[in-house]
N, C-alpha and C. Protein backbone atom coordinates (compact mmCIF):
# COMPACT_ATOMS: atom_id res chain seq x y z
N UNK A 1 130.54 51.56 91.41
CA UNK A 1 131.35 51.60 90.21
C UNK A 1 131.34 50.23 89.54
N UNK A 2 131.47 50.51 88.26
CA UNK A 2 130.69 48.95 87.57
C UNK A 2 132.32 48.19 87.58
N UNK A 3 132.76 47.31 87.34
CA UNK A 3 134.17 46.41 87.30
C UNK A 3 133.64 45.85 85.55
N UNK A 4 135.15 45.83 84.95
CA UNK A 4 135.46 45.77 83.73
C UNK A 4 135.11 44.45 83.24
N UNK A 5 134.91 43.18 84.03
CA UNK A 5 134.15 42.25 83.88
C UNK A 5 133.06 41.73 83.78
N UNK A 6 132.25 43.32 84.28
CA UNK A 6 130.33 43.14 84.59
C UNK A 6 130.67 43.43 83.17
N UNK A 7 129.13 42.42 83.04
CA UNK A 7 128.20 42.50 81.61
C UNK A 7 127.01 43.12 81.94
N UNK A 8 126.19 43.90 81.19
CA UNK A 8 124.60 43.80 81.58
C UNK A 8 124.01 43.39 80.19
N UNK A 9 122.92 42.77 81.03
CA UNK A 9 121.60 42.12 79.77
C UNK A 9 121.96 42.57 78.53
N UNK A 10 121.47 44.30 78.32
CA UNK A 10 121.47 44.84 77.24
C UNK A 10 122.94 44.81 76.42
N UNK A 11 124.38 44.57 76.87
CA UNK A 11 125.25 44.51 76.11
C UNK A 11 125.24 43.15 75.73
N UNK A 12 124.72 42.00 76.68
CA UNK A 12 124.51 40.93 76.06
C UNK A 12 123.68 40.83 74.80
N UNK A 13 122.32 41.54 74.33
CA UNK A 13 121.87 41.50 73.83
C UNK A 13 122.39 42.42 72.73
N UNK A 14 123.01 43.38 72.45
CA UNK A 14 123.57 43.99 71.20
C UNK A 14 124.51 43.26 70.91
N UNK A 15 125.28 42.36 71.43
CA UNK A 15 126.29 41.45 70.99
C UNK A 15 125.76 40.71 70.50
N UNK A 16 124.87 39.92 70.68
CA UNK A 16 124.17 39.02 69.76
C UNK A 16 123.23 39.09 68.30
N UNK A 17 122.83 40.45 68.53
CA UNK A 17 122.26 40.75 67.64
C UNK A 17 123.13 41.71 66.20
N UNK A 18 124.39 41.42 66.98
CA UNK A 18 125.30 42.36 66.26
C UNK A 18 126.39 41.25 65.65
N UNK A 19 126.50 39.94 66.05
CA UNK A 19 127.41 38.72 66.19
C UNK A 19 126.53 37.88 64.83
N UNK A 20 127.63 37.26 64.49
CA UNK A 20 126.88 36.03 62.95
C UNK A 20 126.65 34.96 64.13
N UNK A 21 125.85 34.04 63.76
CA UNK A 21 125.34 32.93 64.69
C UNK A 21 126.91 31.64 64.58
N UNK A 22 127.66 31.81 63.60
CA UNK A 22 128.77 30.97 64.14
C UNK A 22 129.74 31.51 65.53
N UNK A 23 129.57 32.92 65.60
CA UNK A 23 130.24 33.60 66.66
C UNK A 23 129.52 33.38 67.76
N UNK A 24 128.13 33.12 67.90
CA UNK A 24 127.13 33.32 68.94
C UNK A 24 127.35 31.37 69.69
N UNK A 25 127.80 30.31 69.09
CA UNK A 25 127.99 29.27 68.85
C UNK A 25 129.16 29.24 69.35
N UNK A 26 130.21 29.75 68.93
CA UNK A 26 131.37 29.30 69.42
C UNK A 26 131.50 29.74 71.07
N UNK A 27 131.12 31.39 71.49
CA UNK A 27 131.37 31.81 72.86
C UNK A 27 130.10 30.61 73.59
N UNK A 28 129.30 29.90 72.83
CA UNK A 28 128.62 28.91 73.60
C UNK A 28 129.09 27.98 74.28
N UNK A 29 129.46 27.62 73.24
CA UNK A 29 130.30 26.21 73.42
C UNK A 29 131.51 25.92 74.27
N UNK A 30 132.37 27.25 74.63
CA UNK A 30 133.26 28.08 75.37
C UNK A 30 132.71 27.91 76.72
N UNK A 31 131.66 28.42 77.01
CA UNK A 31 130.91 28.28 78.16
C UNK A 31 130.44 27.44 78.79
N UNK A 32 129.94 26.59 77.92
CA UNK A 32 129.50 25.19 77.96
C UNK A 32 130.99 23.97 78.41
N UNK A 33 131.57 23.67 77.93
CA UNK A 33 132.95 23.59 78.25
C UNK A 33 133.63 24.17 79.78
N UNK A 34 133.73 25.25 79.62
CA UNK A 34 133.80 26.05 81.21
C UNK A 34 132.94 25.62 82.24
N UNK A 35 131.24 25.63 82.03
CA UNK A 35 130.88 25.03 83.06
C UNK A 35 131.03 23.27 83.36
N UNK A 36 131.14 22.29 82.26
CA UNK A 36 131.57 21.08 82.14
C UNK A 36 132.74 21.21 83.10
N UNK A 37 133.47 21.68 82.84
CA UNK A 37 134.91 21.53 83.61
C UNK A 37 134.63 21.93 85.02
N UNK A 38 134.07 22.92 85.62
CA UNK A 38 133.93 22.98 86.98
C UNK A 38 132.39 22.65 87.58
N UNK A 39 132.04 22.15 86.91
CA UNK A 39 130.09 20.92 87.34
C UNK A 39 130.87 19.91 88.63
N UNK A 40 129.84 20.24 89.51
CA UNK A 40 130.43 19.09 90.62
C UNK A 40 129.21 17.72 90.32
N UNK A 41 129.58 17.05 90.77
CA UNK A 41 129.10 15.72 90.39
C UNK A 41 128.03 15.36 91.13
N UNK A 42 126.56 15.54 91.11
CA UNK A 42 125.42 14.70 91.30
C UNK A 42 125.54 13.62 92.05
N UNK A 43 125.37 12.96 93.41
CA UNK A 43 125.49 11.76 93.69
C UNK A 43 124.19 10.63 92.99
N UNK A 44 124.52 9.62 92.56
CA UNK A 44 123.47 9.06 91.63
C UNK A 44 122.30 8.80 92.45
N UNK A 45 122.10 8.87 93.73
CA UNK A 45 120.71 8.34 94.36
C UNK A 45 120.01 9.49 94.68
N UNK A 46 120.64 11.00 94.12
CA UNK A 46 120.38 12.07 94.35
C UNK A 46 118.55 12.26 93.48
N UNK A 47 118.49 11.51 92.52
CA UNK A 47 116.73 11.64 92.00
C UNK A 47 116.01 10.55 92.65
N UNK A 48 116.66 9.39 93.41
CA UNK A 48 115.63 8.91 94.22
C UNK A 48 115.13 9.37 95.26
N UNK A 49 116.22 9.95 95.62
CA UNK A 49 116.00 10.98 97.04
C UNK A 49 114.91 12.33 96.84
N UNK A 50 115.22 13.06 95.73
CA UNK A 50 113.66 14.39 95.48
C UNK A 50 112.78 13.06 94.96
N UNK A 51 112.70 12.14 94.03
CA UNK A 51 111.71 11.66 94.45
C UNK A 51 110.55 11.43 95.44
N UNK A 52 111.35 10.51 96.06
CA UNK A 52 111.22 10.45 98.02
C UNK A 52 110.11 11.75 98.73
N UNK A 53 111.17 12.55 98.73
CA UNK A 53 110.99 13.84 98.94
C UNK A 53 109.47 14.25 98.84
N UNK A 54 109.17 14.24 97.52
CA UNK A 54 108.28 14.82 96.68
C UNK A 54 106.97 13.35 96.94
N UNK A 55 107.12 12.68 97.33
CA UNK A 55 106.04 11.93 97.08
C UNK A 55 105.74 12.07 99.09
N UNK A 56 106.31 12.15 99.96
CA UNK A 56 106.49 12.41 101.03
C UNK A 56 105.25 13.60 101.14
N UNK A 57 105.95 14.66 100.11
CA UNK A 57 104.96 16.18 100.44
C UNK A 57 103.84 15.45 100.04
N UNK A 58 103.65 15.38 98.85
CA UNK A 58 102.13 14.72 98.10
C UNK A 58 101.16 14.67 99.36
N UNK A 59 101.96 13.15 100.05
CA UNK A 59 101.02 12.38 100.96
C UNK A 59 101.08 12.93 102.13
N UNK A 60 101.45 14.25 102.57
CA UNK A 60 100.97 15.05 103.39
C UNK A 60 99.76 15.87 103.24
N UNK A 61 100.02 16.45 101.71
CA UNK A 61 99.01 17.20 101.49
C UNK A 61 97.55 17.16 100.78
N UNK A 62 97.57 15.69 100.85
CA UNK A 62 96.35 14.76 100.51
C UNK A 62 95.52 14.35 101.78
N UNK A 63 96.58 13.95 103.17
CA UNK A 63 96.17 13.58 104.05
C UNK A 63 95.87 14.92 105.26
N UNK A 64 96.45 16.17 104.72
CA UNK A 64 96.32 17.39 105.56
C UNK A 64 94.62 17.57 105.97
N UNK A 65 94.63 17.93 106.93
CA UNK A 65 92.95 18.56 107.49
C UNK A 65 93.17 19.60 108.16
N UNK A 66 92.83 20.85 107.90
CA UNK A 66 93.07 21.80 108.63
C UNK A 66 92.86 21.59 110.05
N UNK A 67 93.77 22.01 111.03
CA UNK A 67 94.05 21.98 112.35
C UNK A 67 93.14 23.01 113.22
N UNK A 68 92.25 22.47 114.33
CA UNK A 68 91.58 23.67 114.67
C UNK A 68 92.92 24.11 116.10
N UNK A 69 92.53 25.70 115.64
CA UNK A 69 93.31 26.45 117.16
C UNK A 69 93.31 25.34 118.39
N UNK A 70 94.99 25.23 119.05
CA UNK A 70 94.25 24.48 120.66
C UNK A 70 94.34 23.35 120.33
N UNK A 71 94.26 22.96 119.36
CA UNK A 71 94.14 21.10 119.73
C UNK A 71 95.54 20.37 118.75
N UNK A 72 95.72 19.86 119.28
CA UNK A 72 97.57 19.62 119.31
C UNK A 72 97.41 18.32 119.08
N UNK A 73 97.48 17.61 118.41
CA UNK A 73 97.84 16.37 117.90
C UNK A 73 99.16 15.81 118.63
N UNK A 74 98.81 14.26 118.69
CA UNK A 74 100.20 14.02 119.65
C UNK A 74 101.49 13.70 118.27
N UNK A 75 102.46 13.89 118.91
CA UNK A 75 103.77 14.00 117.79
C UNK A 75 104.30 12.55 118.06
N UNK A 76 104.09 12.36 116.93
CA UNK A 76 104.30 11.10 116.58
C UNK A 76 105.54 10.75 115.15
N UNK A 77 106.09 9.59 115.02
CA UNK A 77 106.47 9.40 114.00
C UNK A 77 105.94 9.42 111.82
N UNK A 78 104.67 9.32 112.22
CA UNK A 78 104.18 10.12 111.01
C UNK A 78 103.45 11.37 110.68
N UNK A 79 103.77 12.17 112.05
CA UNK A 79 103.16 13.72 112.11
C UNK A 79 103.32 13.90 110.74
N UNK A 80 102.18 15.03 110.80
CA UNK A 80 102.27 16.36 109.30
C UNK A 80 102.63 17.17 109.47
N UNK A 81 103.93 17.29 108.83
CA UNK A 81 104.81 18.77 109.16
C UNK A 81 103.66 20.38 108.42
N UNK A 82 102.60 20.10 107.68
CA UNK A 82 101.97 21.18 107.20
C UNK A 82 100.79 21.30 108.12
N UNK A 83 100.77 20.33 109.28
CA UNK A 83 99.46 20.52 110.38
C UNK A 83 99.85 21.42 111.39
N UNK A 84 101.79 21.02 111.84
CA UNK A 84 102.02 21.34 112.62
C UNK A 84 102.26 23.13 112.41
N UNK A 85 102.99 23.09 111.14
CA UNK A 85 102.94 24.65 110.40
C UNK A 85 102.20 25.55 110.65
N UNK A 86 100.97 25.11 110.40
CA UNK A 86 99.68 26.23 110.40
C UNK A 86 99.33 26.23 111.80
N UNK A 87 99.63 25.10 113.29
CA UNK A 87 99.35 25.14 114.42
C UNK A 87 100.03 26.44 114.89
N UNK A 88 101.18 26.34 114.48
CA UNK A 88 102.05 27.35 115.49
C UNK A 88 102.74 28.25 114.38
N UNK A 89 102.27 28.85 113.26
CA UNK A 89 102.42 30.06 112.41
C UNK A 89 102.45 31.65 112.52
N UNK A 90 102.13 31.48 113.72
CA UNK A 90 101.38 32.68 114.48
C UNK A 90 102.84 33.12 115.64
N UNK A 91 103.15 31.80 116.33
CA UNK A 91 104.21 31.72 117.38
C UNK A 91 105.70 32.38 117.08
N UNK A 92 106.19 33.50 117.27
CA UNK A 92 107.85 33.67 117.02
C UNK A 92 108.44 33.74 118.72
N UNK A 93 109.78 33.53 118.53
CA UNK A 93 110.26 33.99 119.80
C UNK A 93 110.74 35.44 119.87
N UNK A 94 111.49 35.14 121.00
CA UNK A 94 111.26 36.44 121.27
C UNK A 94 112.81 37.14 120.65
N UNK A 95 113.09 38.45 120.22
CA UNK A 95 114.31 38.87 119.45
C UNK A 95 115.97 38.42 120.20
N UNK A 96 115.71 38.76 121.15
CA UNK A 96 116.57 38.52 122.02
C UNK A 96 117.14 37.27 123.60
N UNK A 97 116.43 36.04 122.36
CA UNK A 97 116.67 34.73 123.66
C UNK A 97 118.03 34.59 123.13
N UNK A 98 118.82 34.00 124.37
CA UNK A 98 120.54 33.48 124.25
C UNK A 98 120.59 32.04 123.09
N UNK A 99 120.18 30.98 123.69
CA UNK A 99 120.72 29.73 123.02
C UNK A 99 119.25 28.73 122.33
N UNK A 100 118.50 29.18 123.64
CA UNK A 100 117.06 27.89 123.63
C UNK A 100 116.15 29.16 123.99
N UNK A 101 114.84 28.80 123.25
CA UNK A 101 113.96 29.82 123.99
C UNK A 101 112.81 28.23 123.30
N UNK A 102 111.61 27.70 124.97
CA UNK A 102 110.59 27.27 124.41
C UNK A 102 109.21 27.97 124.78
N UNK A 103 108.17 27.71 123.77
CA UNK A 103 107.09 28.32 124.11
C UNK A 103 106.13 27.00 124.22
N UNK A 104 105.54 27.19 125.64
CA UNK A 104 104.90 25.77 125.55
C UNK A 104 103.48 26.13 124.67
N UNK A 105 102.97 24.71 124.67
CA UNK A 105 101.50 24.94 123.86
C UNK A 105 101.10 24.30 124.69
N UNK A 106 101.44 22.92 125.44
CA UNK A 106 100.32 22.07 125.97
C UNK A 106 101.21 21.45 127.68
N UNK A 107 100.24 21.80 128.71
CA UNK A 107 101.01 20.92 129.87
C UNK A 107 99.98 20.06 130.27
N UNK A 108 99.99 18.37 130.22
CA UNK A 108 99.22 17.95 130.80
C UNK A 108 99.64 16.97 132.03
N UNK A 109 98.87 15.74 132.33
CA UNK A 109 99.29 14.65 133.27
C UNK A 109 100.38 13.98 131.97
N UNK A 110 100.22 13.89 130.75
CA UNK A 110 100.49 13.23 129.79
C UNK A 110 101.91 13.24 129.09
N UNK A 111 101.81 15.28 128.86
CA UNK A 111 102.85 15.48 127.92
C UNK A 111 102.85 16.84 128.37
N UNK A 112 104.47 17.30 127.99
CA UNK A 112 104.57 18.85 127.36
C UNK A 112 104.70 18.87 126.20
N UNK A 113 104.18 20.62 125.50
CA UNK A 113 104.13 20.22 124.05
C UNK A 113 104.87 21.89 124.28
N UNK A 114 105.98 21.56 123.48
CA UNK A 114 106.18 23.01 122.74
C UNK A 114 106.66 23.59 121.80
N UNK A 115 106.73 24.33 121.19
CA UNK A 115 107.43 25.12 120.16
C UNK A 115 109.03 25.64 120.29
N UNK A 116 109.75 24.98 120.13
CA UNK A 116 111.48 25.52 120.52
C UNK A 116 111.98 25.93 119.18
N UNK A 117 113.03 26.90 119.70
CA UNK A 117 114.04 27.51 118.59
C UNK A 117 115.11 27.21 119.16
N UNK A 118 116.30 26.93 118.60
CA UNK A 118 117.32 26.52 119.29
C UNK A 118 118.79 27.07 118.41
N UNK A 119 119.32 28.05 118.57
CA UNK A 119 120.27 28.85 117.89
C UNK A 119 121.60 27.53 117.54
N UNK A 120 122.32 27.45 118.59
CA UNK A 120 123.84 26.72 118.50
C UNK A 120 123.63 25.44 118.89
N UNK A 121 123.12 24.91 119.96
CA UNK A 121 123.11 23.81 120.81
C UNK A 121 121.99 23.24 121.60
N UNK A 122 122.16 21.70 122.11
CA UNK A 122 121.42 21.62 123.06
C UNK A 122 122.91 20.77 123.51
N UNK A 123 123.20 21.14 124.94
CA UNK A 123 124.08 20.29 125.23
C UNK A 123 123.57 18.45 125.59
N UNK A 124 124.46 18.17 126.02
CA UNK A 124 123.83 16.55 126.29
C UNK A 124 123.07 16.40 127.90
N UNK A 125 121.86 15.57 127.42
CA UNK A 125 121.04 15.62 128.52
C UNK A 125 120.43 13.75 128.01
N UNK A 126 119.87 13.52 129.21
CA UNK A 126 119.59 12.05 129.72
C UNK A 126 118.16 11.95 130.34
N UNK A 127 116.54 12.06 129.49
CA UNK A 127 115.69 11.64 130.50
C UNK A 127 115.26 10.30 131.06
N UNK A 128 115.09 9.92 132.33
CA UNK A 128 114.10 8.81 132.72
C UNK A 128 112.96 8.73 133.17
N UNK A 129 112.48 9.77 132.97
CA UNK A 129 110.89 10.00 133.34
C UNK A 129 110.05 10.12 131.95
N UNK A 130 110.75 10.75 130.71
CA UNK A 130 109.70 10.68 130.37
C UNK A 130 110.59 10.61 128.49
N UNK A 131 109.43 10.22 127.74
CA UNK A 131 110.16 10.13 126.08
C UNK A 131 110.12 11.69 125.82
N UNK A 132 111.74 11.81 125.21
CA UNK A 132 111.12 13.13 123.98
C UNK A 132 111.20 13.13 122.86
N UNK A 133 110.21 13.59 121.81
CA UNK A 133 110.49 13.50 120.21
C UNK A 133 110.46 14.76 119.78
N UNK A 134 110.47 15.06 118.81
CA UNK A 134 110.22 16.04 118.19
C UNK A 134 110.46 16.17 116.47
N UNK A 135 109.65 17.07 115.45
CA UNK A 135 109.80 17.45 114.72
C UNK A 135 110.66 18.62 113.85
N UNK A 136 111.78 18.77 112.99
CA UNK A 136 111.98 19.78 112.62
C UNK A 136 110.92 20.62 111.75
N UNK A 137 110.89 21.97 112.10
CA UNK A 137 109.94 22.80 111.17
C UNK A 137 110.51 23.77 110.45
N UNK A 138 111.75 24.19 110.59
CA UNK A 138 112.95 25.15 109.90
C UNK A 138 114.50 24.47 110.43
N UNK A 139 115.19 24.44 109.15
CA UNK A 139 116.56 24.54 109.91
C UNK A 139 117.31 23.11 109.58
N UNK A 140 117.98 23.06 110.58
CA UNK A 140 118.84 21.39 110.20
C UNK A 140 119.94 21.69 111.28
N UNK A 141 119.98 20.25 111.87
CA UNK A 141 120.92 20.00 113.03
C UNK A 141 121.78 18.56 113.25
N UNK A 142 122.36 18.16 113.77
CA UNK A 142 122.75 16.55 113.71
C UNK A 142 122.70 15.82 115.58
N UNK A 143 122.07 14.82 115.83
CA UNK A 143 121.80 14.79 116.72
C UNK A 143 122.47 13.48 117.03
N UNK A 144 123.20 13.58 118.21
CA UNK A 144 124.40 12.74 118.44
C UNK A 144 123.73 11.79 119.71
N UNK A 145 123.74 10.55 119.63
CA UNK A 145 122.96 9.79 120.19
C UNK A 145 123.51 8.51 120.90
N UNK A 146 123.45 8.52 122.68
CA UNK A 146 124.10 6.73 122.70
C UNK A 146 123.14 6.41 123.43
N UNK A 147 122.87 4.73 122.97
CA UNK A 147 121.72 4.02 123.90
C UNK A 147 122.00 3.71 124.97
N UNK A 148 121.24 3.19 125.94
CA UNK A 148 121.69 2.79 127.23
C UNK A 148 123.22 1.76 127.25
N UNK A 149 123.31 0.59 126.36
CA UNK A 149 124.03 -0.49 126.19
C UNK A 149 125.18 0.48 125.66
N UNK A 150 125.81 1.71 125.68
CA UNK A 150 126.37 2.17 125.10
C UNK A 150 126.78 2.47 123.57
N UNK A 151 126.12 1.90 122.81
CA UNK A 151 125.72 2.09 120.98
C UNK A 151 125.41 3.95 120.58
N UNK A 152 126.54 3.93 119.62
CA UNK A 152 125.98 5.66 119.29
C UNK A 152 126.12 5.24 117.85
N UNK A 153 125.11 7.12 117.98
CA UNK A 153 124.68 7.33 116.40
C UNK A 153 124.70 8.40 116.14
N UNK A 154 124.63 8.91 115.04
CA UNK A 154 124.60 10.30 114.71
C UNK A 154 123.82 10.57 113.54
N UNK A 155 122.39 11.67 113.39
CA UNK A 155 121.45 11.42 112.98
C UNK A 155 121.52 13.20 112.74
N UNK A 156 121.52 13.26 110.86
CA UNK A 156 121.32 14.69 110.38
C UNK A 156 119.74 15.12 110.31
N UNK A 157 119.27 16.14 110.47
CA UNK A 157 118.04 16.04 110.29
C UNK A 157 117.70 17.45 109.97
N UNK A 158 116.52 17.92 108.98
CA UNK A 158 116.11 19.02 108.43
C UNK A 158 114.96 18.83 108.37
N UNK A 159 114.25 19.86 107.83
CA UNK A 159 112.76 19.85 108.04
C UNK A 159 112.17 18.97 107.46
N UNK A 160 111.13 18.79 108.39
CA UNK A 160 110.17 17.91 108.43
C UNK A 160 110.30 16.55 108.93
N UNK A 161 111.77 16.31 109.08
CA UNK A 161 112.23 14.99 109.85
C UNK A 161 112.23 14.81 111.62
N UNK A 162 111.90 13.80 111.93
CA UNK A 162 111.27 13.52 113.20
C UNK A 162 112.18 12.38 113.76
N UNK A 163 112.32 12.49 114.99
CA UNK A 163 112.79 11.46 116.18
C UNK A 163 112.51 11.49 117.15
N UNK A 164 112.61 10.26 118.04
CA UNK A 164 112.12 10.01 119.22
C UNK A 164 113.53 9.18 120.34
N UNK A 165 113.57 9.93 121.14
CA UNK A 165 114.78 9.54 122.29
C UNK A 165 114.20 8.39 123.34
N UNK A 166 114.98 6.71 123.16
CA UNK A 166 114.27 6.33 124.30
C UNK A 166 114.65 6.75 125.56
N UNK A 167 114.03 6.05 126.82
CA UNK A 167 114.36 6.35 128.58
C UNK A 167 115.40 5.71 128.45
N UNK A 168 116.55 7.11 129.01
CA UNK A 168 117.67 6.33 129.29
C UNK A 168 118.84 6.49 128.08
N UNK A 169 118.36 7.50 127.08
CA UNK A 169 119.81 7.65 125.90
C UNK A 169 119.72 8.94 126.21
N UNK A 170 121.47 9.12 125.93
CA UNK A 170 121.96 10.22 126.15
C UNK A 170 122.25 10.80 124.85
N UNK A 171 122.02 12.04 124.90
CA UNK A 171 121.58 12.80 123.38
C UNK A 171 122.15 14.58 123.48
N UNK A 172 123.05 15.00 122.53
CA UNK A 172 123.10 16.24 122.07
C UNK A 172 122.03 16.69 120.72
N UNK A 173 122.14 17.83 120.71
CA UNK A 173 122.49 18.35 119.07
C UNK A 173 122.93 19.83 118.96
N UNK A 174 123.39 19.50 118.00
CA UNK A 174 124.59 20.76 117.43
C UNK A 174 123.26 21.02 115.48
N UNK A 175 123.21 22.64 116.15
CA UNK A 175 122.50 23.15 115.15
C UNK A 175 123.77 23.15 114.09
N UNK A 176 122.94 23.10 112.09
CA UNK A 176 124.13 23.24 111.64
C UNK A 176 123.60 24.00 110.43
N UNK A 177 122.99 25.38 111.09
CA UNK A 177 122.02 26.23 109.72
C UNK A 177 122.46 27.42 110.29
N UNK A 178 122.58 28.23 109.90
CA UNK A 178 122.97 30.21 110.37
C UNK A 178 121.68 30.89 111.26
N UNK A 179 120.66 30.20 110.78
CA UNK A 179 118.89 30.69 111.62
C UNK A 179 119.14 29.61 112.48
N UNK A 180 118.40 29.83 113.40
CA UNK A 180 117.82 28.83 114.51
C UNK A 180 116.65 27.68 113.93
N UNK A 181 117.24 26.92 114.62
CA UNK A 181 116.14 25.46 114.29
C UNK A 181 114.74 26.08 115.02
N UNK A 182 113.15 25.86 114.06
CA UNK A 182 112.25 25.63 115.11
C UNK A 182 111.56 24.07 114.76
N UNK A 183 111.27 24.09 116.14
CA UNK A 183 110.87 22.04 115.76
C UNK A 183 109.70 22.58 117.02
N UNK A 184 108.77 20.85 117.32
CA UNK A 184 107.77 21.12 117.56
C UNK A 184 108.40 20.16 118.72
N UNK A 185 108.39 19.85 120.22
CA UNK A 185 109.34 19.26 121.11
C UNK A 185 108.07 18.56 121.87
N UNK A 186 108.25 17.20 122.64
CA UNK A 186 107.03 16.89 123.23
C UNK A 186 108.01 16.41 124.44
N UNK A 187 107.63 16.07 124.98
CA UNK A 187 108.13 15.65 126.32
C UNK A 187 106.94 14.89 126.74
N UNK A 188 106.51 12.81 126.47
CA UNK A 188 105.63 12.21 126.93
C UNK A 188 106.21 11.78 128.32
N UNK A 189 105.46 11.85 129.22
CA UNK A 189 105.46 11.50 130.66
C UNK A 189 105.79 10.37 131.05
N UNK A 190 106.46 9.73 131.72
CA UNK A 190 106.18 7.90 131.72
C UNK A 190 105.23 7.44 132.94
């Protein structure tokens, strides 16, 4: 049932064509005004930031080489989030994992490499054997961080953003998207 407030296109359009252009002007300006009054405010570093952004993608996709099947690049701080994309495009989990579900790609003397989704959480965990980093590839989480010397931080992160945990910090994260995060997880050996 339609509500007495819906408009559709077409009554928009017989009103206008039925309206003198000072009438068509004034409900403008009305509107214009209305949205002025409830516009939330832009933070000003907000176009350096899609800048950023946008010159970020560029120089991914200048420097992209298609990825052959199987061979896994180590994850690093200037990974290509569009290498890692097309690596594991193919990969979903499975419908019904609880919190964490990973799918490995790579076990060596070196590293684990895998593909994680991570719904709500990772609770807090502490390695000394080995570094972990990882990439986001969907999603956004905040990752709560203290160094050995006791120093914390707290670090938002969405796709395509990357970190690395040293030996010896103790680290959560709390997903903060309705889908599950997938990121690309390494676990280097020490």
């Amino acid at each position: 049932m339609r509500k007495k407030t819906e408009i559709t296109k077409k009554e928009i359009g017989d009103w206008i064509d039925n309206s003198s252009a000072e009438e068509v002007n004034a409900v403008e300006n009305i509107l214009v005004d209305f949205a002025s009054t409830y516009a939330e405010k832009v933070p000003e570093d907000s176009g350096k930031k899609i800048l950023a952004n946008l010159e970020t993608l560029i120089a991914m996709q200048q420097n992209y080489v298609k990825p052959k099947a199987g061979q896994y690049p180590w994850l690093t701080s200037d990974a290509n989030l569009l290498v890692w994309e097309e690596l594991v495009k193919e990969i979903k989990p499975p419908t019904d994992f609880d919190n964490i579900h990973l799918h490995k790609l790579l076990s060596d003397d070196k590293r684990d490499l895998f593909v994680a989704w991570v719904k709500q959480e990772v609770p807090e965990e502490v390695h000394h054997d080995l570094n972990e980093s990882f990439i986001i590839l969907e999603g956004s989480c905040n990752c709560n961080i203290t160094d050995t010397i006791g120093v914390s931080r707290k670090v938002h992160m969405r796709e395509g953003d990357y970190i690395a945990f040293g030996l010896g910090e103790n680290h959560d994260i709390l997903i903060t998207t309705t889908k599950p995060v997938k990121a690309i997880l390494q676990w280097a050996k020490v």
